[in-house]
C-alpha atoms as a PDB file:
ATOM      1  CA  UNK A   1     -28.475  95.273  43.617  1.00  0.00           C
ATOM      2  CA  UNK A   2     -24.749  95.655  45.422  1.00  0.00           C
ATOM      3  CA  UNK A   3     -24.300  96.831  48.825  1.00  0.00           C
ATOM      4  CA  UNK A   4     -21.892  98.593  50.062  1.00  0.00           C
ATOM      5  CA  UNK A   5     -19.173  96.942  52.799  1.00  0.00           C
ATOM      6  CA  UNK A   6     -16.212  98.271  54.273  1.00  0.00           C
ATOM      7  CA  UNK A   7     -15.398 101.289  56.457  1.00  0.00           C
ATOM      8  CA  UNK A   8     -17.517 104.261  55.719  1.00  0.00           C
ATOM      9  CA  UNK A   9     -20.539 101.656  54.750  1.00  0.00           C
ATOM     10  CA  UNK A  10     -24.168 103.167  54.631  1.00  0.00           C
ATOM     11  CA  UNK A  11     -27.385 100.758  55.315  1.00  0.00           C
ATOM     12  CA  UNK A  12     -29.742 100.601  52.145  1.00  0.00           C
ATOM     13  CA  UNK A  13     -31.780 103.874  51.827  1.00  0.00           C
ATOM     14  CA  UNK A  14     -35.388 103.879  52.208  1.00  0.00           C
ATOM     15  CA  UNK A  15     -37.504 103.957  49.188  1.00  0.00           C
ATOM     16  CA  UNK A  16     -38.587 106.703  48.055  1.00  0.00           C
ATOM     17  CA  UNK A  17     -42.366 108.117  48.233  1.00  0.00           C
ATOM     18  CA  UNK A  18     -44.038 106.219  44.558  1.00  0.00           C
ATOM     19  CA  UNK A  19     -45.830 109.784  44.371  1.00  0.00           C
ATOM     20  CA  UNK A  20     -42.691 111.950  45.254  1.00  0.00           C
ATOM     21  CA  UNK A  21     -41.021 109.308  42.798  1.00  0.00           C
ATOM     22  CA  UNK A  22     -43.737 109.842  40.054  1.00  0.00           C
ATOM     23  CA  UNK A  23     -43.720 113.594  40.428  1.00  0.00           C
ATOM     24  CA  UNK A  24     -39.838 113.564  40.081  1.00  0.00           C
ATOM     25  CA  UNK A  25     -39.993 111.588  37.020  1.00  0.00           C
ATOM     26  CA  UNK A  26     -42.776 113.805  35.281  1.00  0.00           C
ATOM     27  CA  UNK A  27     -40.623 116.852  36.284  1.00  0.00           C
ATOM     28  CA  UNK A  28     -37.538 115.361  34.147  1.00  0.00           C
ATOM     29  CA  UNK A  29     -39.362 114.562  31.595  1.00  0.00           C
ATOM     30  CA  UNK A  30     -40.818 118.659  31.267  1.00  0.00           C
ATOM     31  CA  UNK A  31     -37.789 120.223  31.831  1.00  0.00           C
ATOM     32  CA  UNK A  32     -36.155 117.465  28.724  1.00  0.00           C
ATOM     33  CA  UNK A  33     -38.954 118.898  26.543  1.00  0.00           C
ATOM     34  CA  UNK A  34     -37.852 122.576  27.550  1.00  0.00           C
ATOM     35  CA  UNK A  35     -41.015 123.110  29.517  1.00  0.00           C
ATOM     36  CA  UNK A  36     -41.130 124.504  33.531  1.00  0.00           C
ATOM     37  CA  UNK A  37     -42.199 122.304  36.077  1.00  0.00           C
ATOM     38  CA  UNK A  38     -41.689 124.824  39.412  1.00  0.00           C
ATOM     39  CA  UNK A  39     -43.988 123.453  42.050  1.00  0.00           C
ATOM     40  CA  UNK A  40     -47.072 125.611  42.298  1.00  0.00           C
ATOM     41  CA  UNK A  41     -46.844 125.375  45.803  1.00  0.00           C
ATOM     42  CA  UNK A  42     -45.643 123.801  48.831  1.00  0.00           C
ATOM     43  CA  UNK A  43     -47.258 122.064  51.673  1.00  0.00           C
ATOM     44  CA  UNK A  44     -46.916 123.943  54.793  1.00  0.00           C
ATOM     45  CA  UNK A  45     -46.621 120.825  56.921  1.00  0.00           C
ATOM     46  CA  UNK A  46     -43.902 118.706  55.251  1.00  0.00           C
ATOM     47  CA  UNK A  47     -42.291 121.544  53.142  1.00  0.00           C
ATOM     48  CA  UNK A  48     -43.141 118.983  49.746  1.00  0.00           C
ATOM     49  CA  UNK A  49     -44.483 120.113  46.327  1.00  0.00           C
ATOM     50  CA  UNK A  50     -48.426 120.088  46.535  1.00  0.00           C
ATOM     51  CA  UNK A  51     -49.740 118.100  43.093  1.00  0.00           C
ATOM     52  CA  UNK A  52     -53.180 119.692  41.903  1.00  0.00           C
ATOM     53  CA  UNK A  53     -54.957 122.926  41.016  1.00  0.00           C
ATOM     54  CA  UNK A  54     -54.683 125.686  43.690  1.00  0.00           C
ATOM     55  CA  UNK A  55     -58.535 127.186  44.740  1.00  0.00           C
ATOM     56  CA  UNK A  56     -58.382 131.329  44.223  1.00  0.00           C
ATOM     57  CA  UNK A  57     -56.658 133.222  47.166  1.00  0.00           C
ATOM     58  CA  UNK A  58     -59.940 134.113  49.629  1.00  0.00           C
ATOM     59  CA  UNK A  59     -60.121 137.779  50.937  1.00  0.00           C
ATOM     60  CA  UNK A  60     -59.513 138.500  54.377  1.00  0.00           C
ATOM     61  CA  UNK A  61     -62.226 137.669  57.488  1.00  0.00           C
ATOM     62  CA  UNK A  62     -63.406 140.779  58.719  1.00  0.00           C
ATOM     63  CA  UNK A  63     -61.880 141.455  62.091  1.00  0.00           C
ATOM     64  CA  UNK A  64     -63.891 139.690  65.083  1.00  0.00           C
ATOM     65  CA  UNK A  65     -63.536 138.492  68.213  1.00  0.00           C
ATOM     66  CA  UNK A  66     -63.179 134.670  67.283  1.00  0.00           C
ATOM     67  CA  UNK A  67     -63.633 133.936  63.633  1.00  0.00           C
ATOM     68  CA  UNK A  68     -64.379 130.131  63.132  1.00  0.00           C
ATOM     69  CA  UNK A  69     -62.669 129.663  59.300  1.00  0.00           C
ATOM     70  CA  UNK A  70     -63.260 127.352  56.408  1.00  0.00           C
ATOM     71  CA  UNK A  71     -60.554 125.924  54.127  1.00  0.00           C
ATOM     72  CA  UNK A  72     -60.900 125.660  50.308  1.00  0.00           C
ATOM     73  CA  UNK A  73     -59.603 122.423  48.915  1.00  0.00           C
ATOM     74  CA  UNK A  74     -59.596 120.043  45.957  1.00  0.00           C
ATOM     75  CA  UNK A  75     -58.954 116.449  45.971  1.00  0.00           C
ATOM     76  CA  UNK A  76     -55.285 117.011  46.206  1.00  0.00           C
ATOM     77  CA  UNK A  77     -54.345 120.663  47.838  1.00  0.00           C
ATOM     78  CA  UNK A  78     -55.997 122.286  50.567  1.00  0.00           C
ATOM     79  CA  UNK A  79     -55.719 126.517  51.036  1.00  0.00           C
ATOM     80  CA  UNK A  80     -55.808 127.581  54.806  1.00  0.00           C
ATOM     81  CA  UNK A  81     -54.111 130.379  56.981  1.00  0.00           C
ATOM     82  CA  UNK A  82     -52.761 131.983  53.648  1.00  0.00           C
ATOM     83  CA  UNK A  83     -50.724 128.892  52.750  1.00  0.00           C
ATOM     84  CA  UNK A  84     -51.523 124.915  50.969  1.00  0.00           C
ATOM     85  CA  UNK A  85     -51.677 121.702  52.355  1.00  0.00           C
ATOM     86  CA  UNK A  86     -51.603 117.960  52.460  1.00  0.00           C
ATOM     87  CA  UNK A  87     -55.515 117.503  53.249  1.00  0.00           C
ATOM     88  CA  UNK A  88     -53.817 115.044  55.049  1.00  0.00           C
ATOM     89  CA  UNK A  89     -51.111 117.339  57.176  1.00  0.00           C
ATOM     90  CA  UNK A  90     -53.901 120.399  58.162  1.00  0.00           C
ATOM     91  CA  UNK A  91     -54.806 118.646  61.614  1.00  0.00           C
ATOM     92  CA  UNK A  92     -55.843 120.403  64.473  1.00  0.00           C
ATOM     93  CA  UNK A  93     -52.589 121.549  66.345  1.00  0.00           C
ATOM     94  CA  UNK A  94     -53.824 119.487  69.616  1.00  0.00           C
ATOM     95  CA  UNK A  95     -55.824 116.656  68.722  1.00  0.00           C
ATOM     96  CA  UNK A  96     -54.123 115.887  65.576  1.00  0.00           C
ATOM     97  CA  UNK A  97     -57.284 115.228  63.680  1.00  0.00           C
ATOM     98  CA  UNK A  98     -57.588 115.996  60.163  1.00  0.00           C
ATOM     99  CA  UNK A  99     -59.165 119.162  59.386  1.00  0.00           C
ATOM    100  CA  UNK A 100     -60.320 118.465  55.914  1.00  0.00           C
ATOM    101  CA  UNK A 101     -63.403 120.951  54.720  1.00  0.00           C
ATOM    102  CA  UNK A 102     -64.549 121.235  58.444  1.00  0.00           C
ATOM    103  CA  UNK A 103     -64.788 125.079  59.802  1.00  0.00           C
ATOM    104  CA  UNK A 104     -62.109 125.637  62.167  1.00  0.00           C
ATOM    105  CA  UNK A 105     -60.747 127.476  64.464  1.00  0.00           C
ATOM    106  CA  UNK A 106     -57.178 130.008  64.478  1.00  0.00           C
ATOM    107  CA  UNK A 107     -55.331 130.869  67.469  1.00  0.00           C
ATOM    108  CA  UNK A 108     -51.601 132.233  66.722  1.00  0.00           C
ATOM    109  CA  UNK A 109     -51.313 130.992  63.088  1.00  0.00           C
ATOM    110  CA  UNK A 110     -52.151 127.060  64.045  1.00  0.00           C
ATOM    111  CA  UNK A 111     -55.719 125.773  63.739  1.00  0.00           C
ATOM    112  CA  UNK A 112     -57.848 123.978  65.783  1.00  0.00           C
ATOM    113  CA  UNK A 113     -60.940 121.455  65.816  1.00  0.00           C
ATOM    114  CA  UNK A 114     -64.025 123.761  67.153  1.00  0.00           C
ATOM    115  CA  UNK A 115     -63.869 121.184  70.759  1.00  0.00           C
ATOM    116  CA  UNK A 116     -59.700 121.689  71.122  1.00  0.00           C
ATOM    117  CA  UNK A 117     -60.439 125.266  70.637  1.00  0.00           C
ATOM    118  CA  UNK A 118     -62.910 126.523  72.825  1.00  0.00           C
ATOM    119  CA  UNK A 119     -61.018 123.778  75.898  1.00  0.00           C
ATOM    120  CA  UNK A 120     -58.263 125.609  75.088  1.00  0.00           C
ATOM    121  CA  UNK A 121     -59.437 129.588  74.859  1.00  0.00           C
ATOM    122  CA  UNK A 122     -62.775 129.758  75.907  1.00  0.00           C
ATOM    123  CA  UNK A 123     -63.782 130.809  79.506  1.00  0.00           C
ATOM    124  CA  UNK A 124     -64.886 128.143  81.402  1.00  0.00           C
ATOM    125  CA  UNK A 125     -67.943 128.493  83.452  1.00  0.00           C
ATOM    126  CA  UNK A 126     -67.354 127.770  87.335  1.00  0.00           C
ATOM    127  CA  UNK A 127     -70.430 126.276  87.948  1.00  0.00           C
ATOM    128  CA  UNK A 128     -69.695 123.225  85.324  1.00  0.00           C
ATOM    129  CA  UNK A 129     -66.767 123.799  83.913  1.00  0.00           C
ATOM    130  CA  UNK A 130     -67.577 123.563  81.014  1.00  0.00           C
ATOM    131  CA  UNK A 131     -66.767 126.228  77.930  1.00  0.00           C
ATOM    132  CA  UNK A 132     -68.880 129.511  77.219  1.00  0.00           C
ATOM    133  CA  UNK A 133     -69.510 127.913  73.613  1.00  0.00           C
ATOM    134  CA  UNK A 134     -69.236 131.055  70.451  1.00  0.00           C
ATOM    135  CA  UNK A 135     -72.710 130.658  68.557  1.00  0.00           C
ATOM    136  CA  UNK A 136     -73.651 132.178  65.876  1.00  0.00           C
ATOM    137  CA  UNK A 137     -75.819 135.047  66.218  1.00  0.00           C
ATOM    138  CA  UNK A 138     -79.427 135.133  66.228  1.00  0.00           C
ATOM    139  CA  UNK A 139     -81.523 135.688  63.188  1.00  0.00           C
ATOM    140  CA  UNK A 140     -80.987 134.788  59.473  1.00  0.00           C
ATOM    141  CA  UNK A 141     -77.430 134.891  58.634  1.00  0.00           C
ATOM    142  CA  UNK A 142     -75.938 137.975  56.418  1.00  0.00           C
ATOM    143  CA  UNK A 143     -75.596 137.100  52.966  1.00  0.00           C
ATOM    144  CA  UNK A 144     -72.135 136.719  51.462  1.00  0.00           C
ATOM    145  CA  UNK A 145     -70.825 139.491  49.211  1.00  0.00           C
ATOM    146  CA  UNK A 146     -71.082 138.302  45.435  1.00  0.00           C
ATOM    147  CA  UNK A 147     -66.789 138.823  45.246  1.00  0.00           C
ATOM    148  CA  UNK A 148     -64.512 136.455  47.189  1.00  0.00           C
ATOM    149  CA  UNK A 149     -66.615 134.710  50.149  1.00  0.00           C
ATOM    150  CA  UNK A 150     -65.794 135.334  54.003  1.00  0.00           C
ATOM    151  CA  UNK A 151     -65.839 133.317  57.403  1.00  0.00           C
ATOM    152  CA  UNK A 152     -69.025 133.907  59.056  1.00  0.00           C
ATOM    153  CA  UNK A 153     -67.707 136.387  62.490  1.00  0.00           C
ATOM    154  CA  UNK A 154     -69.117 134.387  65.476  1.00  0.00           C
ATOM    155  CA  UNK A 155     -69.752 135.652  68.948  1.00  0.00           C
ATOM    156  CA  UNK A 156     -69.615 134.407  72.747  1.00  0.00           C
ATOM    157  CA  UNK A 157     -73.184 133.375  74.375  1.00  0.00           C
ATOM    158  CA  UNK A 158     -74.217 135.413  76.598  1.00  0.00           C
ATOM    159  CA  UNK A 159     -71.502 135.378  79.691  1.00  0.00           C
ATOM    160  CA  UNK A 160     -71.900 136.447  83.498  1.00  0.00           C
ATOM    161  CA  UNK A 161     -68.903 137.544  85.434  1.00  0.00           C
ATOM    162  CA  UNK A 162     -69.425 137.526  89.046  1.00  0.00           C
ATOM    163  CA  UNK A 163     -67.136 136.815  92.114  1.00  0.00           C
ATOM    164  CA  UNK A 164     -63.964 136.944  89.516  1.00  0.00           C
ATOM    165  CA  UNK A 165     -65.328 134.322  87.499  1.00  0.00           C
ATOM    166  CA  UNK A 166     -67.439 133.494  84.712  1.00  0.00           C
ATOM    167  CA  UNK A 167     -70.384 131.761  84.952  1.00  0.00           C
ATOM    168  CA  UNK A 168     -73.026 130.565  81.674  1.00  0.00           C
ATOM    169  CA  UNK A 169     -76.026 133.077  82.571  1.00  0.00           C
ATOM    170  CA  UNK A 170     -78.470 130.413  83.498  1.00  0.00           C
ATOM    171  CA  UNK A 171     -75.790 128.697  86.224  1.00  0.00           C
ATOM    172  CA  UNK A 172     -75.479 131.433  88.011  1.00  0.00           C
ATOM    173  CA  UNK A 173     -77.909 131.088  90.715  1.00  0.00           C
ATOM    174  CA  UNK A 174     -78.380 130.970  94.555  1.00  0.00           C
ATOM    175  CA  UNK A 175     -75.727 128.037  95.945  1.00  0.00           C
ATOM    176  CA  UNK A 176     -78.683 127.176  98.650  1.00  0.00           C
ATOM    177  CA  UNK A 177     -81.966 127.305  97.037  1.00  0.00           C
ATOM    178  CA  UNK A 178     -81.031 127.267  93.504  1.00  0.00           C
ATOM    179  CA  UNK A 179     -83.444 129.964  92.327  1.00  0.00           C
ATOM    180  CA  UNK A 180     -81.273 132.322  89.799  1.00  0.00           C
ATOM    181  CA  UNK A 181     -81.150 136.130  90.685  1.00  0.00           C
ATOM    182  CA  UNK A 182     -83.619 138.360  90.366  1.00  0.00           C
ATOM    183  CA  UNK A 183     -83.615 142.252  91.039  1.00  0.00           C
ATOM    184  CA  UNK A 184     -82.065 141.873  94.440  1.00  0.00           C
ATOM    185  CA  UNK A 185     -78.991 141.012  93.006  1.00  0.00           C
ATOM    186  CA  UNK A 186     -76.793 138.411  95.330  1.00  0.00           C
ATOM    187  CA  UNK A 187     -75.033 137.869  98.054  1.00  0.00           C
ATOM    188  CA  UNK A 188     -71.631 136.381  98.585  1.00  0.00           C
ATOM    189  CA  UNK A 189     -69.726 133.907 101.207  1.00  0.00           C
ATOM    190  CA  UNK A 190     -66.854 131.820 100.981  1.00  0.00           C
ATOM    191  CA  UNK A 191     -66.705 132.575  97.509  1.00  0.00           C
ATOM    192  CA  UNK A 192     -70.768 131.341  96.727  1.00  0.00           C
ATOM    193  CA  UNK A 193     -73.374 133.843  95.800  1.00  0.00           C
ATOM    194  CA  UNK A 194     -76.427 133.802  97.594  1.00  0.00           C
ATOM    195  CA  UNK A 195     -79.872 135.113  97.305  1.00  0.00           C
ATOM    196  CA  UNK A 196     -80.689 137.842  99.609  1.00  0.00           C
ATOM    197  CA  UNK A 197     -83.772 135.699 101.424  1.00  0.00           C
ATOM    198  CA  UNK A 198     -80.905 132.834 102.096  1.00  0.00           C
ATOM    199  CA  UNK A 199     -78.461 134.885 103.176  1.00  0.00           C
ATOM    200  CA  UNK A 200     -79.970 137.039 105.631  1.00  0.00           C
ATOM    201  CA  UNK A 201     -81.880 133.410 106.773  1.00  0.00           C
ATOM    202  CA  UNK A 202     -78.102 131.716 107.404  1.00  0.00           C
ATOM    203  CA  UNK A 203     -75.499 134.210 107.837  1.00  0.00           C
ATOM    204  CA  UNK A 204     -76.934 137.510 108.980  1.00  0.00           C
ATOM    205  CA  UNK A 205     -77.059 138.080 112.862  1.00  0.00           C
ATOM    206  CA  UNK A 206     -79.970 136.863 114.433  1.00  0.00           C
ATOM    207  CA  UNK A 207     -82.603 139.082 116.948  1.00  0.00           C
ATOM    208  CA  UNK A 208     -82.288 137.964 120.661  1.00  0.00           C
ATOM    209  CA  UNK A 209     -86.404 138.811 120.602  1.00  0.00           C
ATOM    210  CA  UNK A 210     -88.081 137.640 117.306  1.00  0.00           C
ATOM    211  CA  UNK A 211     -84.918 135.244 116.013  1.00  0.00           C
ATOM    212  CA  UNK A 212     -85.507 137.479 112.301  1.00  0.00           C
ATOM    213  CA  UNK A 213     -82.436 138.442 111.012  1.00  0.00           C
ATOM    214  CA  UNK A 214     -81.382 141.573 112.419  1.00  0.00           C
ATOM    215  CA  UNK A 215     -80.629 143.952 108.372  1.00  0.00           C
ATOM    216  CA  UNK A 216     -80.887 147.873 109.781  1.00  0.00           C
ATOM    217  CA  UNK A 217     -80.738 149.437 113.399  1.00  0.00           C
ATOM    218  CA  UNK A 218     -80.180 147.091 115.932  1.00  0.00           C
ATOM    219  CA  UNK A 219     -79.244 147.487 120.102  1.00  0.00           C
ATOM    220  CA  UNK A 220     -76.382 145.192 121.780  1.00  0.00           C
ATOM    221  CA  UNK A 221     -77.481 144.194 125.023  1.00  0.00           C
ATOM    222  CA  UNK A 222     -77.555 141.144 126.706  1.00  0.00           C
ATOM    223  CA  UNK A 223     -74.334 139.492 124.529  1.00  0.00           C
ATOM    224  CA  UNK A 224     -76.901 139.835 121.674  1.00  0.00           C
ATOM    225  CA  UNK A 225     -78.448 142.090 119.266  1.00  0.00           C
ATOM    226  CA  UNK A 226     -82.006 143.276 118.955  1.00  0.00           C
ATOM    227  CA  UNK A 227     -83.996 145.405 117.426  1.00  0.00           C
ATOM    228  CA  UNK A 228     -85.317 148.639 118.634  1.00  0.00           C
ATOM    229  CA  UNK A 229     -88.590 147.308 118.456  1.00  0.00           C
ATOM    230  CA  UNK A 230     -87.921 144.012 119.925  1.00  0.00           C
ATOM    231  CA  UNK A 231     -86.342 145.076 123.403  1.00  0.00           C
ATOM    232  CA  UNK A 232     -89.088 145.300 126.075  1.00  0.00           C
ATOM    233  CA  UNK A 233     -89.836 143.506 128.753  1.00  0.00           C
ATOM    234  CA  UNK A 234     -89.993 139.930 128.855  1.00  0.00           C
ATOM    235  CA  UNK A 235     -93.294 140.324 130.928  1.00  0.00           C
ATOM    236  CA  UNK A 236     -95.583 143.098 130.069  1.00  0.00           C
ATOM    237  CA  UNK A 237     -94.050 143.941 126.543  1.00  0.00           C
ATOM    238  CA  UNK A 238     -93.160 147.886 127.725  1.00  0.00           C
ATOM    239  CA  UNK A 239     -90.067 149.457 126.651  1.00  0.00           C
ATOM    240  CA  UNK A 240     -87.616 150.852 128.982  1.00  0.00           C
ATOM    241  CA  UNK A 241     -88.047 154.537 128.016  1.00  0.00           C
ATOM    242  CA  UNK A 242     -85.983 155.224 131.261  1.00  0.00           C
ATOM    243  CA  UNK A 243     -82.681 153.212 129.072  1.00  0.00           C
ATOM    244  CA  UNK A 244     -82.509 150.906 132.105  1.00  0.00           C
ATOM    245  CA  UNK A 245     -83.876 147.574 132.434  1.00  0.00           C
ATOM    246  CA  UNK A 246     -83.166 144.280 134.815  1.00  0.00           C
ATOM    247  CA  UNK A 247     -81.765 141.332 133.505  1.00  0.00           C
ATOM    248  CA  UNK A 248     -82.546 137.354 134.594  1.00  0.00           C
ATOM    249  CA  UNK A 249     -81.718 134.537 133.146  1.00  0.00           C
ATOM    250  CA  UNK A 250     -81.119 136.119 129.410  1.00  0.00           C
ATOM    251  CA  UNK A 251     -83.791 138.457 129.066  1.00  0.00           C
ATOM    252  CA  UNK A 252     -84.864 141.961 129.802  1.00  0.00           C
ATOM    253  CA  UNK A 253     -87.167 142.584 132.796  1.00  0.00           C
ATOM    254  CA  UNK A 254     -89.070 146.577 133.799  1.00  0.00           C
ATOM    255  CA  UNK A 255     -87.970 146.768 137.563  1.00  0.00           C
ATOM    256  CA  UNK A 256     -91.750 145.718 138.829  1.00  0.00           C
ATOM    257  CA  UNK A 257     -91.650 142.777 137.028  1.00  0.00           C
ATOM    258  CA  UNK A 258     -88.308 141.284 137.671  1.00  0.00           C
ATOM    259  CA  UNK A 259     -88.856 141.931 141.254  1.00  0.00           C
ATOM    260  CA  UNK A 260     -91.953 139.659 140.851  1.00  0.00           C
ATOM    261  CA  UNK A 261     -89.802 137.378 139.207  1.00  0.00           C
ATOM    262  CA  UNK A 262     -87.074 137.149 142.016  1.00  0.00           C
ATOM    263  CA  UNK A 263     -89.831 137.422 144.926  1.00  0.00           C
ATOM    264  CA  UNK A 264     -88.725 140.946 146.186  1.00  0.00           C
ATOM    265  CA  UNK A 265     -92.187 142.684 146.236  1.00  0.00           C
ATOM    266  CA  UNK A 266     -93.748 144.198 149.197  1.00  0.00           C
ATOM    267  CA  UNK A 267     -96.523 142.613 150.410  1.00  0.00           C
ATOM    268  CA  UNK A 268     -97.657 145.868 151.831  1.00  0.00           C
ATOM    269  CA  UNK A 269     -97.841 148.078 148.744  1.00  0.00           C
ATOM    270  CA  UNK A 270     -96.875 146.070 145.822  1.00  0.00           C
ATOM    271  CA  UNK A 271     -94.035 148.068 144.788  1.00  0.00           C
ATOM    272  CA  UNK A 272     -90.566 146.037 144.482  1.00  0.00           C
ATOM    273  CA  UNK A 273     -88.224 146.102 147.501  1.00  0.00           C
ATOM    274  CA  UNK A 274     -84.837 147.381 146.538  1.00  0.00           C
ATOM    275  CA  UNK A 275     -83.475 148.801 150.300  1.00  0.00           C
ATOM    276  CA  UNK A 276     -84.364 148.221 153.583  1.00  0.00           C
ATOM    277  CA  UNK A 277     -87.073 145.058 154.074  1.00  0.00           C
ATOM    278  CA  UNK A 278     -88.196 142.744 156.796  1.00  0.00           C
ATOM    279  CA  UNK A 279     -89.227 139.321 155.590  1.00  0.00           C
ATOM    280  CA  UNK A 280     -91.970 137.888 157.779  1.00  0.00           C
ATOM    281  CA  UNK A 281     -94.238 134.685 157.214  1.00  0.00           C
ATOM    282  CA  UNK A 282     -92.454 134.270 153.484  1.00  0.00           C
ATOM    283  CA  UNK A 283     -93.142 137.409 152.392  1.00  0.00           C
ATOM    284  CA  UNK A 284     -91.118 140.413 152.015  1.00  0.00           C
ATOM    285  CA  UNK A 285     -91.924 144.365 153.345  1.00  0.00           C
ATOM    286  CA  UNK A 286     -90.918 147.779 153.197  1.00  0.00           C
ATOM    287  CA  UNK A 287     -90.042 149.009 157.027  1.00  0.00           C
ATOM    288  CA  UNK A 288     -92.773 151.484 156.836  1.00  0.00           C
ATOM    289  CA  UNK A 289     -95.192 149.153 155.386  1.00  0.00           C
ATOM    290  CA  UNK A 290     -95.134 146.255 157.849  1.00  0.00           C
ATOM    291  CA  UNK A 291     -98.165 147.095 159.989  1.00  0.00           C
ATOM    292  CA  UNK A 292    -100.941 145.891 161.854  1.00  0.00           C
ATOM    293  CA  UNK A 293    -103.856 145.493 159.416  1.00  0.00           C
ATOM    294  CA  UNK A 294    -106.393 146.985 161.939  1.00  0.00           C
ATOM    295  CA  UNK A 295    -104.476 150.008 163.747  1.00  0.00           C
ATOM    296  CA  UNK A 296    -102.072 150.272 161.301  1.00  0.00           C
ATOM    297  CA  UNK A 297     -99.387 150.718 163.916  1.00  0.00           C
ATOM    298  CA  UNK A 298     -95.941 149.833 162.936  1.00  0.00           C
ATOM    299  CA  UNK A 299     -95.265 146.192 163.829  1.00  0.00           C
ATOM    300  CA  UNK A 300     -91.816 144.559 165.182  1.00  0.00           C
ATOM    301  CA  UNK A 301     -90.740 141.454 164.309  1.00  0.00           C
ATOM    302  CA  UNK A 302     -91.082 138.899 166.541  1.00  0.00           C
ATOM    303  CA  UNK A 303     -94.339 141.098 168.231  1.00  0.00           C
ATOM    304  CA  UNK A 304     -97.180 140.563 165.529  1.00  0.00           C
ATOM    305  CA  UNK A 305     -99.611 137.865 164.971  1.00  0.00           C
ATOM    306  CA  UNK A 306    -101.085 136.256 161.557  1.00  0.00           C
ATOM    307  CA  UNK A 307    -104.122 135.719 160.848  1.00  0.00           C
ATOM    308  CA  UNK A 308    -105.967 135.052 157.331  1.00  0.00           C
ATOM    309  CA  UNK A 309    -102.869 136.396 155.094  1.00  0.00           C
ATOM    310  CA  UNK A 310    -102.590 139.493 157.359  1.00  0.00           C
ATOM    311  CA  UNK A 311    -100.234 140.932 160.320  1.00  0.00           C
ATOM    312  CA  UNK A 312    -101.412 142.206 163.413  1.00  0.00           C
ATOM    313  CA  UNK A 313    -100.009 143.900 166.715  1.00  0.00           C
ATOM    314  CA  UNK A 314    -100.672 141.668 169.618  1.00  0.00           C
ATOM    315  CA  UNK A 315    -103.429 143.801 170.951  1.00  0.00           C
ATOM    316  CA  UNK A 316    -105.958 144.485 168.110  1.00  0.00           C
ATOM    317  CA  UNK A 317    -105.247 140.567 167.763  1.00  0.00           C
ATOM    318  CA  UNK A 318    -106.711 139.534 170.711  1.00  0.00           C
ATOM    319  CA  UNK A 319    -109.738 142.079 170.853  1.00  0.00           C
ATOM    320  CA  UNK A 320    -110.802 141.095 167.054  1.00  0.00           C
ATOM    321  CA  UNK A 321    -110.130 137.020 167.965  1.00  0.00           C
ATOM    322  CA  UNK A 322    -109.903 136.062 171.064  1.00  0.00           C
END
C-alpha cells in the first residue's frame, strides 16, 4: 500500500461500499461477456443503483381528500410515490423513521408516518389539541378491482367548526356546565361557547324585581332594568298605569304607599300629604282636615286639646271632660 507525500498530497480514500463494490465487479464482469448491466433503477434517496426485482408499476389512487398509501417492496427495492427505494432510505420526511410496508401518508411528493402526518396537516381540535384523526369509513370496506390494486381513500371524522375553530364533535360543549349542545344551539363570550341556560344565568342582565335574567322587553328605571311585569309597587304589587311612581331607597312605591312609608299621611283622611300640612301631636294633616272631632270646627294650632288619639277645640273639650 504507498501513500502519497508531497505537495498536492490526498489522505487515503474511504473504502468503498462491499455491496456498491460487489455490484461494480458483477457489472464488469457482464459487460466482458458482451451482456448489459444498466441499473434497473435508482434509489430516490441516495441516487445509487437499486439491486433486486422491481414490483409492477401500481395504478393511480383515485382522487381523495387524504389518501393514506402503501408501498410495494421486495427484500431489496421498495416502489413508492412513482419512484424505488432503499427500504432503508423511504423514512418519513419528519421523524426519519423507516417506512418499510407500513401505509403512509403523502403531502407534496414526501411521505409521512400516519402520527407526523396528521401533527403536521390535520386540524387540531381547540378543546385538546389534539388532531381530527382520518378513519376509515364506516361499513365493510369496497373490494379491490381484480386489475392493479389501489390505496383505500380515507376521510376526516366527523369535524365541528364553531367560533373560527375546529373542535372533535363530542368536545364541543358548554365551557360552564359541560353538557354538549342541543337544539338551542350556543352562546358565545370571550371566545367560549355557552349553553343558553348558562348564559342567560351569568352574563345576561339581571331583573331589578325577580333577579331572572331579563331575554325580551324590559323597562330602565331605577339604574336597572325590569320587566314589564315586574315593575309595581314595592307594597301592594299595583302597577303604575298613571307611568309615574315614587321612588325610596331603590324601589318603586304608588304615591299612597310611599307616603306611608315616609310618614306624610293625613291623619284626618288617610290620603298622603303632598302641599300644605300642619303637624300636631306626631302626626301630620291636611289644613282643612285638622278639626275638632266633636264640632268639627277648624282647629288652630296651639288652641286644641288631645284626648284618646283625637283633637278637639277648647270648648267641646271641656263640656265632653271636664
Amino acid at each position: 500500500q504507498l501513500v502519497a507525500t508531497g505537495q498536492g498530497a490526498r489522505g487515503p480514500a474511504e473504502p468503498e461500499p462491499l455491496l456498491d463494490k460487489m455490484l461494480g465487479s458483477l457489472t464488469q464482469d457482464l459487460q466482458e461477456l458482451g451482456i448489459s448491466a444498466a441499473p434497473a433503477s435508482v434509489c430516490a434517496a441516495c441516487r445509487k443503483p437499486v439491486a433486486g426485482k422491481v414490483s409492477p408499476g401500481r395504478a393511480p389512487t383515485p382522487p381523495c381528500q387524504h389518501p393514506r398509501l402503501t408501498a410495494s417492496f421486495s427484500s431489496q427495492v421498495l416502489t413508492a410515490l412513482g419512484t424505488t427505494w432503499h427500504p432503508e432510505h423511504f423514512t418519513c420526511a419528519r421523524c426519519g423513521e423507516e417506512l418499510g410496508g407500513r401505509p403512509f401518508f403523502e403531502r407534496g411528493g414526501r411521505a409521512y408516518c400516519e402520527e407526523d402526518y396528521h401533527r403536521a396537516f390535520s386540524p387540531l381540535c381547540a378543546y385538546c389539541a389534539s388532531p381530527i384523526r382520518e378513519v376509515q369509513p364506516p361499513g365493510p370496506p369496497a373490494p379491490a378491482p381484480a386489475t392493479a390494486a389501489t390505496s383505500p381513500c380515507l376521510f376526516l371524522q366527523k369535524v365541528l367548526t364553531a367560533l373560527d375553530q375546529t373542535w372533535h364533535p363530542e368536545h364541543f360543549f358548554c365551557a360552564h356546565c359541560g353538557k354538549v349542545f342541543g337544539a338551542d344551539g350556543f352562546h358565545e363570550r370571550g371566545g367560549k361557547p355557552y349553553c343558553r341556560q348558562d348564559f342567560l344565568a351569568m352574563f345576561a342582565p339581571k331583573c331589578q324585581g325577580c333577579e331572572r335574567a331579563v331575554t325580551d322587553d324590559y323597562l330602565s328605571a331605577l339604574q336597572g332594568v325590569w320587566h314589564p311585569e315586574c315593575f309595581v309597587c314595592a307594597e301592594c304589587l299595583s302597577g303604575f298605569d298613571s307611568g309615574s311612581f315614587f321612588e325610596l331607597e331603590g324601589r318603586p312605591y304608588c304615591e299612597l304607599h310611599f307616603h306611608q312609608r315616609q310618614g306624610s299621611i293625613c291623619h284626618g283622611c288617610s290620603r298622603p300629604v303632598t302641599g300644605r300640612c300642619i303637624t300636631a301631636a306626631g302626626r301630620r294633616y291636611h289644613p282643612e282636615h285638622f278639626v275638632c272631632s266633636y264640632c268639627l270646627g277648624q282647629l288652630q294650632k296651639g288652641t286644641f286639646r288631645e284626648r284618646g288619639d283625637k283633637m278637639y277645640c277648647q270648648p267641646c273639650h271641656d263640656k265632653l271632660f271636664l
